[in-house]
N, C-alpha and C. Protein backbone atom coordinates (compact mmCIF):
# COMPACT_ATOMS: atom_id res chain seq x y z
N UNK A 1 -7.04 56.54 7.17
CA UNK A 1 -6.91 57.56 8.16
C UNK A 1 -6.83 56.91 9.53
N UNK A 2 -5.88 57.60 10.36
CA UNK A 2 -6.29 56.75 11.74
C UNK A 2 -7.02 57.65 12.56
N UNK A 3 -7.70 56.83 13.51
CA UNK A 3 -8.67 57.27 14.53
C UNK A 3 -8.04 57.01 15.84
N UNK A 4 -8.47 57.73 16.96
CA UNK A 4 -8.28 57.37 18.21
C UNK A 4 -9.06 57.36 18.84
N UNK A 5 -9.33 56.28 20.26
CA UNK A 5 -10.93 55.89 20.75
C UNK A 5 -9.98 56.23 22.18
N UNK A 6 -11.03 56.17 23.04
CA UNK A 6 -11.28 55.58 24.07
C UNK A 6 -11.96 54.70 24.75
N UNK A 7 -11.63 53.37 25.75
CA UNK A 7 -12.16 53.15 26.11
C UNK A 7 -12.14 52.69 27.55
N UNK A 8 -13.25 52.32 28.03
CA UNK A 8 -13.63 52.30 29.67
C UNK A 8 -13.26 50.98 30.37
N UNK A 9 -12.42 51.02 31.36
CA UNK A 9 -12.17 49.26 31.97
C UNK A 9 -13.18 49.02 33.08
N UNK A 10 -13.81 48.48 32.39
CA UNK A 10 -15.09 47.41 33.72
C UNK A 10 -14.02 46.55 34.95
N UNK A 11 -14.74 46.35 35.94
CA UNK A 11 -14.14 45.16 36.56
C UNK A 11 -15.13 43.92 36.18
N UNK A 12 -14.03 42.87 35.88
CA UNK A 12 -15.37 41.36 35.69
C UNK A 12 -14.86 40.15 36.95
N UNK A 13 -15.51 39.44 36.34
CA UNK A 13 -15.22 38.23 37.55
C UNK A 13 -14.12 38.08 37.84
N UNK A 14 -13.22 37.48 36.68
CA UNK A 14 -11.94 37.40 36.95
C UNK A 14 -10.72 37.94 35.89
N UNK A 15 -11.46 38.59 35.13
CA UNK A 15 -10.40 39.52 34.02
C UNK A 15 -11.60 40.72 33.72
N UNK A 16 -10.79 42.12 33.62
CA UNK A 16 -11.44 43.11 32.99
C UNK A 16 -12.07 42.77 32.13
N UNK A 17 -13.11 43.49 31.96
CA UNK A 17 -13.94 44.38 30.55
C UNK A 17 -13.84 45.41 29.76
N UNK A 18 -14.02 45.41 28.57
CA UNK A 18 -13.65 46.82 28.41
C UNK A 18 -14.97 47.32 27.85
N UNK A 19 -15.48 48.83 28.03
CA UNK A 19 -16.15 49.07 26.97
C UNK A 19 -15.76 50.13 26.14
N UNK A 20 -16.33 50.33 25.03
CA UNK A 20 -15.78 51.38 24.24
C UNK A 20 -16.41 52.54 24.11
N UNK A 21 -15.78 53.37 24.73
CA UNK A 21 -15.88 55.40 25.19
C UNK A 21 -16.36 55.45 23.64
N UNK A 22 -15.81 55.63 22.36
CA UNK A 22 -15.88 56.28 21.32
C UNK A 22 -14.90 56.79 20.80
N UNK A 23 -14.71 57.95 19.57
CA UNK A 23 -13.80 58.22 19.37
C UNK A 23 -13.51 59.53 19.46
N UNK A 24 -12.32 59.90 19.87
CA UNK A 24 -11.57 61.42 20.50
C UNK A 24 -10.87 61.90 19.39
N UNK A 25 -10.99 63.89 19.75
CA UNK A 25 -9.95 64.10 19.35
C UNK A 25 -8.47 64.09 19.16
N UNK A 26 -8.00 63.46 20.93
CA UNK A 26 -6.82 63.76 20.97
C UNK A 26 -6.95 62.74 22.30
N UNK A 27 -5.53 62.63 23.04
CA UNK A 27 -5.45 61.73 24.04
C UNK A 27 -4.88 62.35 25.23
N UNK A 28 -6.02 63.77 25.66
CA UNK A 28 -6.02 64.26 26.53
C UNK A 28 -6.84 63.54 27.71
N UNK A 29 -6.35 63.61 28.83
CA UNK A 29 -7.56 62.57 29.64
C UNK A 29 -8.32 63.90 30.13
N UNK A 30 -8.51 64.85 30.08
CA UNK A 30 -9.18 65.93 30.73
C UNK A 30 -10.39 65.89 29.55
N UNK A 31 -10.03 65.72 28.62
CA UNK A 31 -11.14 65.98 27.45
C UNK A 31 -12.35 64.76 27.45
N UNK A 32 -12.29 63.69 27.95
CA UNK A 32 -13.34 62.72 27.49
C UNK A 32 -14.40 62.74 28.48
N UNK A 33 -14.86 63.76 28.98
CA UNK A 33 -16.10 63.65 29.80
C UNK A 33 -16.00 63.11 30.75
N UNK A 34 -17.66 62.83 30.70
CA UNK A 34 -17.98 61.85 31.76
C UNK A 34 -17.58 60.65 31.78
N UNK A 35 -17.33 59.74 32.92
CA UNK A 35 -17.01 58.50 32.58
C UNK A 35 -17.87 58.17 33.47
N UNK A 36 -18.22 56.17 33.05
CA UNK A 36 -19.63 56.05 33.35
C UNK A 36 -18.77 55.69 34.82
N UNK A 37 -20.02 55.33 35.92
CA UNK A 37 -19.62 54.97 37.15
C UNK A 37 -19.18 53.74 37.29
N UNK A 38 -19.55 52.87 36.38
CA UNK A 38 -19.02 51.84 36.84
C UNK A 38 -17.40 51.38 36.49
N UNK A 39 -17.02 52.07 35.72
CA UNK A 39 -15.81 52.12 34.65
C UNK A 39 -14.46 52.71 36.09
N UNK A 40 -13.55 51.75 36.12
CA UNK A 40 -12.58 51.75 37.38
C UNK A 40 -10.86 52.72 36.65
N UNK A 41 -11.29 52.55 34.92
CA UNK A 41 -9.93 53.04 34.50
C UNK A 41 -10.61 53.27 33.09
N UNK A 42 -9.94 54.24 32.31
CA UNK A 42 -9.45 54.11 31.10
C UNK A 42 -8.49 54.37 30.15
N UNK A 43 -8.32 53.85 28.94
CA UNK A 43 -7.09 54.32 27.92
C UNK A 43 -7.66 54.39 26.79
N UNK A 44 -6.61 54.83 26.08
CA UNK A 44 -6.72 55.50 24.33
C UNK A 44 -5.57 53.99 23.72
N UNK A 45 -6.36 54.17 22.20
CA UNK A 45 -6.06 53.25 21.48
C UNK A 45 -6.48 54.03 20.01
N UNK A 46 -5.44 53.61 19.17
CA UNK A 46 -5.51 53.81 17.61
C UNK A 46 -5.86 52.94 16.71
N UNK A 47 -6.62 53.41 15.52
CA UNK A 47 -6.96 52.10 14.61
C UNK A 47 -6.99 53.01 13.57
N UNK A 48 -6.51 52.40 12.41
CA UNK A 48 -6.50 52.85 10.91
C UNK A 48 -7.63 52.65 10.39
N UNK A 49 -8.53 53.44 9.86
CA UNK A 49 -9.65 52.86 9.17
C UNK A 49 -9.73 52.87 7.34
N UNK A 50 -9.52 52.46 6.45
CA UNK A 50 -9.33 52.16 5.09
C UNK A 50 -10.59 52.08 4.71
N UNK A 51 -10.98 53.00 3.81
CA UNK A 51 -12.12 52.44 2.76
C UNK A 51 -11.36 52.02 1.09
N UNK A 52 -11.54 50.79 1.10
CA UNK A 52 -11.42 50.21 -0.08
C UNK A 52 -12.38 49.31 -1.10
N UNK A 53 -12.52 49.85 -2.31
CA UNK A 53 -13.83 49.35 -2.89
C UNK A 53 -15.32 49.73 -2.33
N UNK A 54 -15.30 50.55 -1.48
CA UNK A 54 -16.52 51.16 -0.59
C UNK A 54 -16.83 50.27 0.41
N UNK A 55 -15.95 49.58 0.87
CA UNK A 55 -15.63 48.36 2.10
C UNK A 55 -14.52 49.36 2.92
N UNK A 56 -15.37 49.70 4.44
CA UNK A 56 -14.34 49.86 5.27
C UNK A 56 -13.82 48.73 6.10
N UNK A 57 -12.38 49.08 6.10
CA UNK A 57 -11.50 48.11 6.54
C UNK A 57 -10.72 48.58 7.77
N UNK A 58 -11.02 48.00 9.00
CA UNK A 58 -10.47 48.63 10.55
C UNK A 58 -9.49 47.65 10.79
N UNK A 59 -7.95 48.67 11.11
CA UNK A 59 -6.83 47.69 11.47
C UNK A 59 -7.15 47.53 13.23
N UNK A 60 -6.08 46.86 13.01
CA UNK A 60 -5.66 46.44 14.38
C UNK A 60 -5.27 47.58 15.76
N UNK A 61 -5.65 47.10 16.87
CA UNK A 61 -5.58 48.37 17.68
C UNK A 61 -4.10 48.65 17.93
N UNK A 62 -3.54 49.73 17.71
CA UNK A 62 -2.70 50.42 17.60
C UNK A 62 -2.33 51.58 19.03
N UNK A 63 -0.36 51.60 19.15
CA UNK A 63 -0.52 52.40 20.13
C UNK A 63 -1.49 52.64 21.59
N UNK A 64 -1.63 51.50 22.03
CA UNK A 64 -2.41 51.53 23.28
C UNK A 64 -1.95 52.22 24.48
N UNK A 65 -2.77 52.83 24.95
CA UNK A 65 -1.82 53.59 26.34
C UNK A 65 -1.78 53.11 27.53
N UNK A 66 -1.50 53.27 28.57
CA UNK A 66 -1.61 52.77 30.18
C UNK A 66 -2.89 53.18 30.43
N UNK A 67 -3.60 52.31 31.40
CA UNK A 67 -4.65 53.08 32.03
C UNK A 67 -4.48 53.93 32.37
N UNK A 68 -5.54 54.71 32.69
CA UNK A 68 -5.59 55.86 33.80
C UNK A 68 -6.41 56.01 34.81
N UNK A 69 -5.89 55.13 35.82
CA UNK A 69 -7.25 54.79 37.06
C UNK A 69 -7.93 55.79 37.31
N UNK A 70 -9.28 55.76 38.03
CA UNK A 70 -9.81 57.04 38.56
C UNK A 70 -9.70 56.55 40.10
N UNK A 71 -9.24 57.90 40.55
CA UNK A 71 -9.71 57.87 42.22
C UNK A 71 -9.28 56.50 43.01
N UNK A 72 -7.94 56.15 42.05
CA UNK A 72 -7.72 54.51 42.84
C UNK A 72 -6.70 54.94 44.20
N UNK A 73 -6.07 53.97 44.14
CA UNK A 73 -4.81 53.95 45.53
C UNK A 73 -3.78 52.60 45.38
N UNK A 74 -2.53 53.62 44.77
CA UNK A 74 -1.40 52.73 44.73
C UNK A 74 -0.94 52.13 45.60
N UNK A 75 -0.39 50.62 45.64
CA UNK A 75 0.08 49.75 46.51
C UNK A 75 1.57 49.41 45.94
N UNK A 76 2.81 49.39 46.76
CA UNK A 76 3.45 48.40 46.56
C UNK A 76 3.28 47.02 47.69
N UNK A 77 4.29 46.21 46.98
CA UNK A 77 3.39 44.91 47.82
C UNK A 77 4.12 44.94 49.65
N UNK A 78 5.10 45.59 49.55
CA UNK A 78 4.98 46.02 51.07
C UNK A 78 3.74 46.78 51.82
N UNK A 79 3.23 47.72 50.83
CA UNK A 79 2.45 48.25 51.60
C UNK A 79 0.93 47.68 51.51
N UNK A 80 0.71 46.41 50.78
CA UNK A 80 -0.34 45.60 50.78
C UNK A 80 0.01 44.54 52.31
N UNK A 81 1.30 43.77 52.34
CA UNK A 81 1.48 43.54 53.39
C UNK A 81 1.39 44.43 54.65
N UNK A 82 1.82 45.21 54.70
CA UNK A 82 1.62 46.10 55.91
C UNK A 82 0.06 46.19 56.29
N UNK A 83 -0.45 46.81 55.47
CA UNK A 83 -2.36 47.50 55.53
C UNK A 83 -2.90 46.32 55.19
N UNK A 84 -2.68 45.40 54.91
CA UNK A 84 -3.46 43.86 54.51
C UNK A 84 -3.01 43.08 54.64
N UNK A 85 -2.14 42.90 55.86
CA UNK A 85 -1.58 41.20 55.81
C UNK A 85 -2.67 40.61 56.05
N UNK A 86 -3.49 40.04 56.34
CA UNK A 86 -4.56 39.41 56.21
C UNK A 86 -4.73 38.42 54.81
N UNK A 87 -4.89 39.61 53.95
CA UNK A 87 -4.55 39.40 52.36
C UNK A 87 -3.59 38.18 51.95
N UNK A 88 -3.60 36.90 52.49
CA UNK A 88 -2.08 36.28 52.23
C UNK A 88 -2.41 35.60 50.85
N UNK A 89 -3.84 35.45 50.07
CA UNK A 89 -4.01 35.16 48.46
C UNK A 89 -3.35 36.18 47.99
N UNK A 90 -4.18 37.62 47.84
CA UNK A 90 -3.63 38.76 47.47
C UNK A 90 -1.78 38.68 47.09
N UNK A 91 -1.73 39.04 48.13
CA UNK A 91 0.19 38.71 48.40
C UNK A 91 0.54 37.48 47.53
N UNK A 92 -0.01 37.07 47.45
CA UNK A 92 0.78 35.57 47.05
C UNK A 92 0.81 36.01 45.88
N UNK A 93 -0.60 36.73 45.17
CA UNK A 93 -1.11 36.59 43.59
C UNK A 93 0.23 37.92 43.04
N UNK A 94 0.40 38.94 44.19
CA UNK A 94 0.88 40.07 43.31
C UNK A 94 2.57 39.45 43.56
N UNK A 95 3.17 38.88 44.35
CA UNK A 95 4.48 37.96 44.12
C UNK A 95 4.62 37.04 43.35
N UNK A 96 3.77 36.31 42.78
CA UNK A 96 3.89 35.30 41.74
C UNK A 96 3.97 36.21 40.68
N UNK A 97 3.20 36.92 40.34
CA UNK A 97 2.94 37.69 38.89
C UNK A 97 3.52 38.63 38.17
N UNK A 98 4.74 38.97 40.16
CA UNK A 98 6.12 40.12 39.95
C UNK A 98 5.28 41.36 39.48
N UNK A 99 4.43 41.66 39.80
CA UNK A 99 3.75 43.31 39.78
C UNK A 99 4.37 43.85 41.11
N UNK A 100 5.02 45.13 40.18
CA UNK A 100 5.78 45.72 41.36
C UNK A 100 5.17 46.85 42.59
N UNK A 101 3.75 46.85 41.53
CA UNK A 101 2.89 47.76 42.52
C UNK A 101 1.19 47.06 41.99
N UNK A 102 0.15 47.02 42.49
CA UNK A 102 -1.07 47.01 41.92
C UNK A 102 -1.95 48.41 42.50
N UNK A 103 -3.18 48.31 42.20
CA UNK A 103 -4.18 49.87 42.47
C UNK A 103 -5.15 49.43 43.10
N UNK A 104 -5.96 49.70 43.94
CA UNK A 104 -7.07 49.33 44.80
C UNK A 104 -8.11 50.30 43.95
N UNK A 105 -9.24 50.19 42.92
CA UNK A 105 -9.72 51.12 42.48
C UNK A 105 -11.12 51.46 43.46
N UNK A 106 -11.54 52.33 42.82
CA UNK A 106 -12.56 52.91 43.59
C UNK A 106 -13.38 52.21 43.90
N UNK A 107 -13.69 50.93 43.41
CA UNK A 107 -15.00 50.24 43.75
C UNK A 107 -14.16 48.84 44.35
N UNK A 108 -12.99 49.00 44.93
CA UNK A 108 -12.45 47.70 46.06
C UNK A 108 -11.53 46.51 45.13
N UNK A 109 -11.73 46.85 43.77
CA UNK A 109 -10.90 45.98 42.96
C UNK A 109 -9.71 46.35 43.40
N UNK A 110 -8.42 45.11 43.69
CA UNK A 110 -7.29 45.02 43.21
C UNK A 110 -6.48 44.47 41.83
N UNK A 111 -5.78 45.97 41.03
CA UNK A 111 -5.49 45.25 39.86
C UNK A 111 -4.04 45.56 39.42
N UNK A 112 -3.34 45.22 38.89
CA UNK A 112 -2.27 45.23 38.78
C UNK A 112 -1.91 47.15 37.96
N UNK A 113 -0.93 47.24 38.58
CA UNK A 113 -0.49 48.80 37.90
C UNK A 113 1.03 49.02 37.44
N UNK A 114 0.64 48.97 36.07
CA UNK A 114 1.55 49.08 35.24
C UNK A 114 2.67 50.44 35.13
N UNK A 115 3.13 50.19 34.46
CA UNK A 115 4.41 51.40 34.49
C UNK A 115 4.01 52.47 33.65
N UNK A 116 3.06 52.22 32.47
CA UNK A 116 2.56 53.44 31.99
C UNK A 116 1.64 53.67 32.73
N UNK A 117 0.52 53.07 33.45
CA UNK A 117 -0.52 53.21 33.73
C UNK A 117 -0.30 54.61 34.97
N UNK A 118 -1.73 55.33 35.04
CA UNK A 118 -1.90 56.35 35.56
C UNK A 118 -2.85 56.40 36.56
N UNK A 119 -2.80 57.36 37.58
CA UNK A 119 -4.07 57.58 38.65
C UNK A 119 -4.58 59.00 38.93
N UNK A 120 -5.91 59.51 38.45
CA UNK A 120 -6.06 60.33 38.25
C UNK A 120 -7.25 60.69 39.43
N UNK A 121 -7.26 62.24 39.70
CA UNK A 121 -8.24 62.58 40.76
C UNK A 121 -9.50 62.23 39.57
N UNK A 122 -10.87 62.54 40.09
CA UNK A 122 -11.80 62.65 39.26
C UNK A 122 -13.42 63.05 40.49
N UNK A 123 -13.48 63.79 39.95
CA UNK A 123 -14.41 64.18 39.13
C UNK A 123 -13.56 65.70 38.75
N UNK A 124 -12.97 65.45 37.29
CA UNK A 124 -12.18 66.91 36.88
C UNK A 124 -13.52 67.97 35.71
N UNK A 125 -12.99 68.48 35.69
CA UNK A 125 -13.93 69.43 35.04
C UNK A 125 -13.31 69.12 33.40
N UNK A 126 -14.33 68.40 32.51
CA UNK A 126 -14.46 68.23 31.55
C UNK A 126 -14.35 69.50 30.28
N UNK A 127 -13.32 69.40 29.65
CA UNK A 127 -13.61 70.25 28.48
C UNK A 127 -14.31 70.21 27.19
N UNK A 128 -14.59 68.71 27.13
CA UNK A 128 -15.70 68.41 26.01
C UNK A 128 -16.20 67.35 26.23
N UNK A 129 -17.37 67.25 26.40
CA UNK A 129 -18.17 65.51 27.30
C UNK A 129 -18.38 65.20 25.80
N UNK A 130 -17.27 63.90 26.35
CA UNK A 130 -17.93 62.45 25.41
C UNK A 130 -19.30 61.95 25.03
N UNK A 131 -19.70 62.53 26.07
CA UNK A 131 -21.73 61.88 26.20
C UNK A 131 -22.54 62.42 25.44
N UNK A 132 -21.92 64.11 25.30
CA UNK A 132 -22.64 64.66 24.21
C UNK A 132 -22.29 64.37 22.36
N UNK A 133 -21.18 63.91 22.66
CA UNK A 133 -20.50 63.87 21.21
C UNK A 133 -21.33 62.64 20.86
N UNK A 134 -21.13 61.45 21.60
CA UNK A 134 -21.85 60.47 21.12
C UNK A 134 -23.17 60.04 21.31
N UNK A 135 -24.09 60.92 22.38
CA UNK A 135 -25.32 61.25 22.28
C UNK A 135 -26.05 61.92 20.57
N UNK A 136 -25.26 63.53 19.92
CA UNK A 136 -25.92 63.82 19.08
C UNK A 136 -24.88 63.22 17.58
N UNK A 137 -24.13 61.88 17.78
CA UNK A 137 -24.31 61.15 16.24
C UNK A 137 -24.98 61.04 15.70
C-alpha cells in the first residue's frame, strides 16, 4: 500500500534537516496542522509499505514535492543585489549554483527556491492538526 508523509525542513549549519511531520491523508497543505516553529518549509513524500512474511518492507521515497515555505520572501538575484549588495558571498553563492531565485525564510535563512517549490502565508486555519493525529497514536 502506499502512504504519504509529511515532512518539516529545519535550517542546519550548512545543509537542511528534515524532520518527519507523519503520515497524511492527502497532500493538501491546509490540512497538516500545526507546524513546529522552528520548521522554515515543508513537503509531502510517498513510500510503499509491503508486508511480506510478517516483515514490513518500506520502499524508497517516492514522488517528492517542492517545498512549501512558510511566511518566506522570494528573491531573484537582482533583487538580492539591489536590497543586499552588501551580500557579495550570497551573490556569488546564488550565481555559481544558477538558482534563478532563492527565499529568505522566516527565521533569516537564505535558501535556494525551486520551481516546484511554494510560499505560503501561515498561520492558516488548519482543517485537521497533525499534532492531534500523532499525539493520540
Amino acid at each position: 500500500m502506499k502512504k504519504t508523509y509529511v515532512e518539516f525542513i529545519i535550517p542546519g549549519m550548512v545543509f537542511a534537516d528534515y524532520q518527519n511531520g507523519g503520515e497524511v491523508e492527502d497532500r493538501n497543505p491546509h490540512k497538516i496542522g500545526d507546524i513546529p516553529e522552528f520548521a522554515v518549509a515543508f513537503r509531502f513524500y510517498d513510500q510503499t509499505i509491503a508486508i511480506v512474511d510478517g516483515e514490513e518492507l518500506v520502499g524508497e521515497r517516492q514522488n517528492v514535492s517542492g517545498a512549501y515555505y512558510i511566511n518566506a520572501r522570494v528573491y531573484t538575484v537582482e533583487d538580492v543585489k539591489r536590497e543586499m549588495p552588501s551580500e557579495r558571498i550570497l551573490i556569488s553563492n546564488i550565481e555559481n549554483n544558477n538558482w534563478n531565485r532563492c527565499v529568505k525564510t522566516r527565521h533569516g535563512n537564505i535558501m535556494p527556491f525551486r520551481e516546484k517549490d511554494k510560499n505560503m502565508p501561515y498561520p492558516f486555519k488548519p482543517v485537521d492538526r497533525l499534532a492531534d493525529r500523532i499525539n493520540n497514536e
